[in-house]
Protein backbone atom coordinates (compact mmCIF):
# COMPACT_ATOMS: atom_id res chain seq x y z
CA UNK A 1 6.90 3.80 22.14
CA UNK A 2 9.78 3.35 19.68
CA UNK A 3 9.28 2.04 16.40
CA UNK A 4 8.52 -1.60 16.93
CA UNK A 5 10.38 -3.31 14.09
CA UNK A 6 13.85 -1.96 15.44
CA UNK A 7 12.72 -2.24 19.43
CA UNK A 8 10.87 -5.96 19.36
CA UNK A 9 7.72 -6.55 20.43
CA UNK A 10 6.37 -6.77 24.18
CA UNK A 11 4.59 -10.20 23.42
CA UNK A 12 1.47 -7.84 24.07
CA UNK A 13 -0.79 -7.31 20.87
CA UNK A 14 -2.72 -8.36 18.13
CA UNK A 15 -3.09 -9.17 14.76
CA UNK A 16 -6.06 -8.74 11.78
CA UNK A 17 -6.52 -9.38 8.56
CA UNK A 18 -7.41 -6.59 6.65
CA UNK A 19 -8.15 -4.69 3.64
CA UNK A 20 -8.86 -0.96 1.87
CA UNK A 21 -9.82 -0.10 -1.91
CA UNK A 22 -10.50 2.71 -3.86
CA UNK A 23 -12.56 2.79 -6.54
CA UNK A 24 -12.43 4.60 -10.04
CA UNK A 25 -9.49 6.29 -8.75
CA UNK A 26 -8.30 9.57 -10.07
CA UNK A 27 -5.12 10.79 -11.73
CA UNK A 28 -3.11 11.70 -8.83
CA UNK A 29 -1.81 9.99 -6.24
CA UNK A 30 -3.34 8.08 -3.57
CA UNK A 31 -2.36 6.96 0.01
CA UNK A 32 -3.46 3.72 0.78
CA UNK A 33 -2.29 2.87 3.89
CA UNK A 34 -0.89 5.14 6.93
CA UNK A 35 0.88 3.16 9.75
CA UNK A 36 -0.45 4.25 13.15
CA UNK A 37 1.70 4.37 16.66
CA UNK A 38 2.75 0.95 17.26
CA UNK A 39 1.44 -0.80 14.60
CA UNK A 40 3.11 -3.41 11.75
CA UNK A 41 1.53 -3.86 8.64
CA UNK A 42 2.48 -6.58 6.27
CA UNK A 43 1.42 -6.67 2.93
CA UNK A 44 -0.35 -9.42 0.83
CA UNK A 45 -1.05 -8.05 -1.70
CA UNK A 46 -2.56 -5.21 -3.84
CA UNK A 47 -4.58 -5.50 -7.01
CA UNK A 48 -4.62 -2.79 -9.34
CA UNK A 49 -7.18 -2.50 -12.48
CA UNK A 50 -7.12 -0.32 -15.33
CA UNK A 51 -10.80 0.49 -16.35
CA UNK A 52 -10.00 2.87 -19.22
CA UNK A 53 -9.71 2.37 -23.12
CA UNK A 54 -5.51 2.72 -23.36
CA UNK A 55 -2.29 2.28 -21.64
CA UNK A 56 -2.22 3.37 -17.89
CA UNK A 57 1.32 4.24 -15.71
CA UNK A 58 1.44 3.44 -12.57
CA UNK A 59 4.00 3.84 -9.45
CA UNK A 60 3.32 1.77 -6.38
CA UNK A 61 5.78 3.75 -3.90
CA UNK A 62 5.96 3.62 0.30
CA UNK A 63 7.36 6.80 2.03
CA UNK A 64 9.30 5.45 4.99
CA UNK A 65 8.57 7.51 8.50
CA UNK A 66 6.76 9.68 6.60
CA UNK A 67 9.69 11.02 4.26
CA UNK A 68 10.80 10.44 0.42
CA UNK A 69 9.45 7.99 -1.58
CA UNK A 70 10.63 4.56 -2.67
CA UNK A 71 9.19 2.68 -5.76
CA UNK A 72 8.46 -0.60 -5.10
CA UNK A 73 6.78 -1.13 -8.58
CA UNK A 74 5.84 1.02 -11.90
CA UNK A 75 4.61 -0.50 -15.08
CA UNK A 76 1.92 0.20 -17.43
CA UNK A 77 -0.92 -1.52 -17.26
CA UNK A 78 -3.16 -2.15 -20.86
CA UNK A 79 -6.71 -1.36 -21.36
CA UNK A 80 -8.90 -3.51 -18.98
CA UNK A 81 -6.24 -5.63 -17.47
CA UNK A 82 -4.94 -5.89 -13.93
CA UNK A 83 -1.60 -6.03 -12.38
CA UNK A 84 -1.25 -7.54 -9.30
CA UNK A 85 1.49 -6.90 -6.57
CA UNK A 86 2.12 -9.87 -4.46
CA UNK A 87 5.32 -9.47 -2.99
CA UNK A 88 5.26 -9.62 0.92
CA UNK A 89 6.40 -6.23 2.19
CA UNK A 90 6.39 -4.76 6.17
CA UNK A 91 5.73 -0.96 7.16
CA UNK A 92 6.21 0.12 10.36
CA UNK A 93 4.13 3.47 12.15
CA UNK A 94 4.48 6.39 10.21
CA UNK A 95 4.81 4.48 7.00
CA UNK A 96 2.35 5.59 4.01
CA UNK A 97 1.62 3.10 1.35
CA UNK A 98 0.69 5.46 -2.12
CA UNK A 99 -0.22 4.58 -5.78
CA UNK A 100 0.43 7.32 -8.42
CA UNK A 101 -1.61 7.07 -11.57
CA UNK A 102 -1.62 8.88 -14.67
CA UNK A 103 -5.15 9.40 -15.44
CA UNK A 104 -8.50 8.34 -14.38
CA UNK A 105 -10.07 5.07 -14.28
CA UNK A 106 -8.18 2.94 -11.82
CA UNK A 107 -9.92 0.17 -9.39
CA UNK A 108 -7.15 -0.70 -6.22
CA UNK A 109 -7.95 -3.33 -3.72
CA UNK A 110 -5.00 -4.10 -1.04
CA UNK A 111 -5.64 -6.83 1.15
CA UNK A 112 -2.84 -6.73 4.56
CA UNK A 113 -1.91 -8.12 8.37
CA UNK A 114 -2.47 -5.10 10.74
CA UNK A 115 -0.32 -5.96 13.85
CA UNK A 116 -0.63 -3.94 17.35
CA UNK A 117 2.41 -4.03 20.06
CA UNK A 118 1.62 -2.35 23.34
């Protein structure tokens, strides 16, 4: 089936809440989400927690199909704070959702609508 956010849905599907984490997360990066065949995923949001003792990077980035990145939000987060995303963004299949990280030490929760077409 063709990528359903340019082709339309069949009015055939469903739709679940959803969420992933990934605790104590090292310093590299980490995919999140991976968009399946025929799937939509809409973000809510995703929480991110530093858990070590200084200043933390951090790039939230999607690679499109499958291909180069785009940042959709870097920052640095201070010692035992939290940064939350909130913005409302779709991927479509073959999408990967990834969070780069400088070092160790880094809680991520990511709460999202899964949507099936058939």
């Amino acid at each position: 089936m063709a990528n359903p956010s340019t082709t339309g849905p069949s009015g055939i599907g469903s739709e679940v809440l959803r969420r992933t984490h990934s605790l104590n997360t090292g310093s590299a990066t980490t995919t999140l989400i991976t968009v399946d065949t025929d799937m939509i995923v809409t973000l809510l949001s995703v929480i991110i927690t530093n858990q070590n003792t200084s200043d933390r990077n951090f790039y939230l980035q999607i690679f499109p199909d499958g291909g180069g990145q785009c940042v959709i939000a870097r920052g640095v987060i201070p010692p035992s704070s939290t940064f939350v995303f909130n913005e409302k963004v779709v991927l479509t299949e073959t999408d990967l959702l990834k969070l780069e990280c400088d070092s160790p030490d880094h809680d991520i929760y990511v709460s999202y609508i899964e949507q099936e077409f058939e």
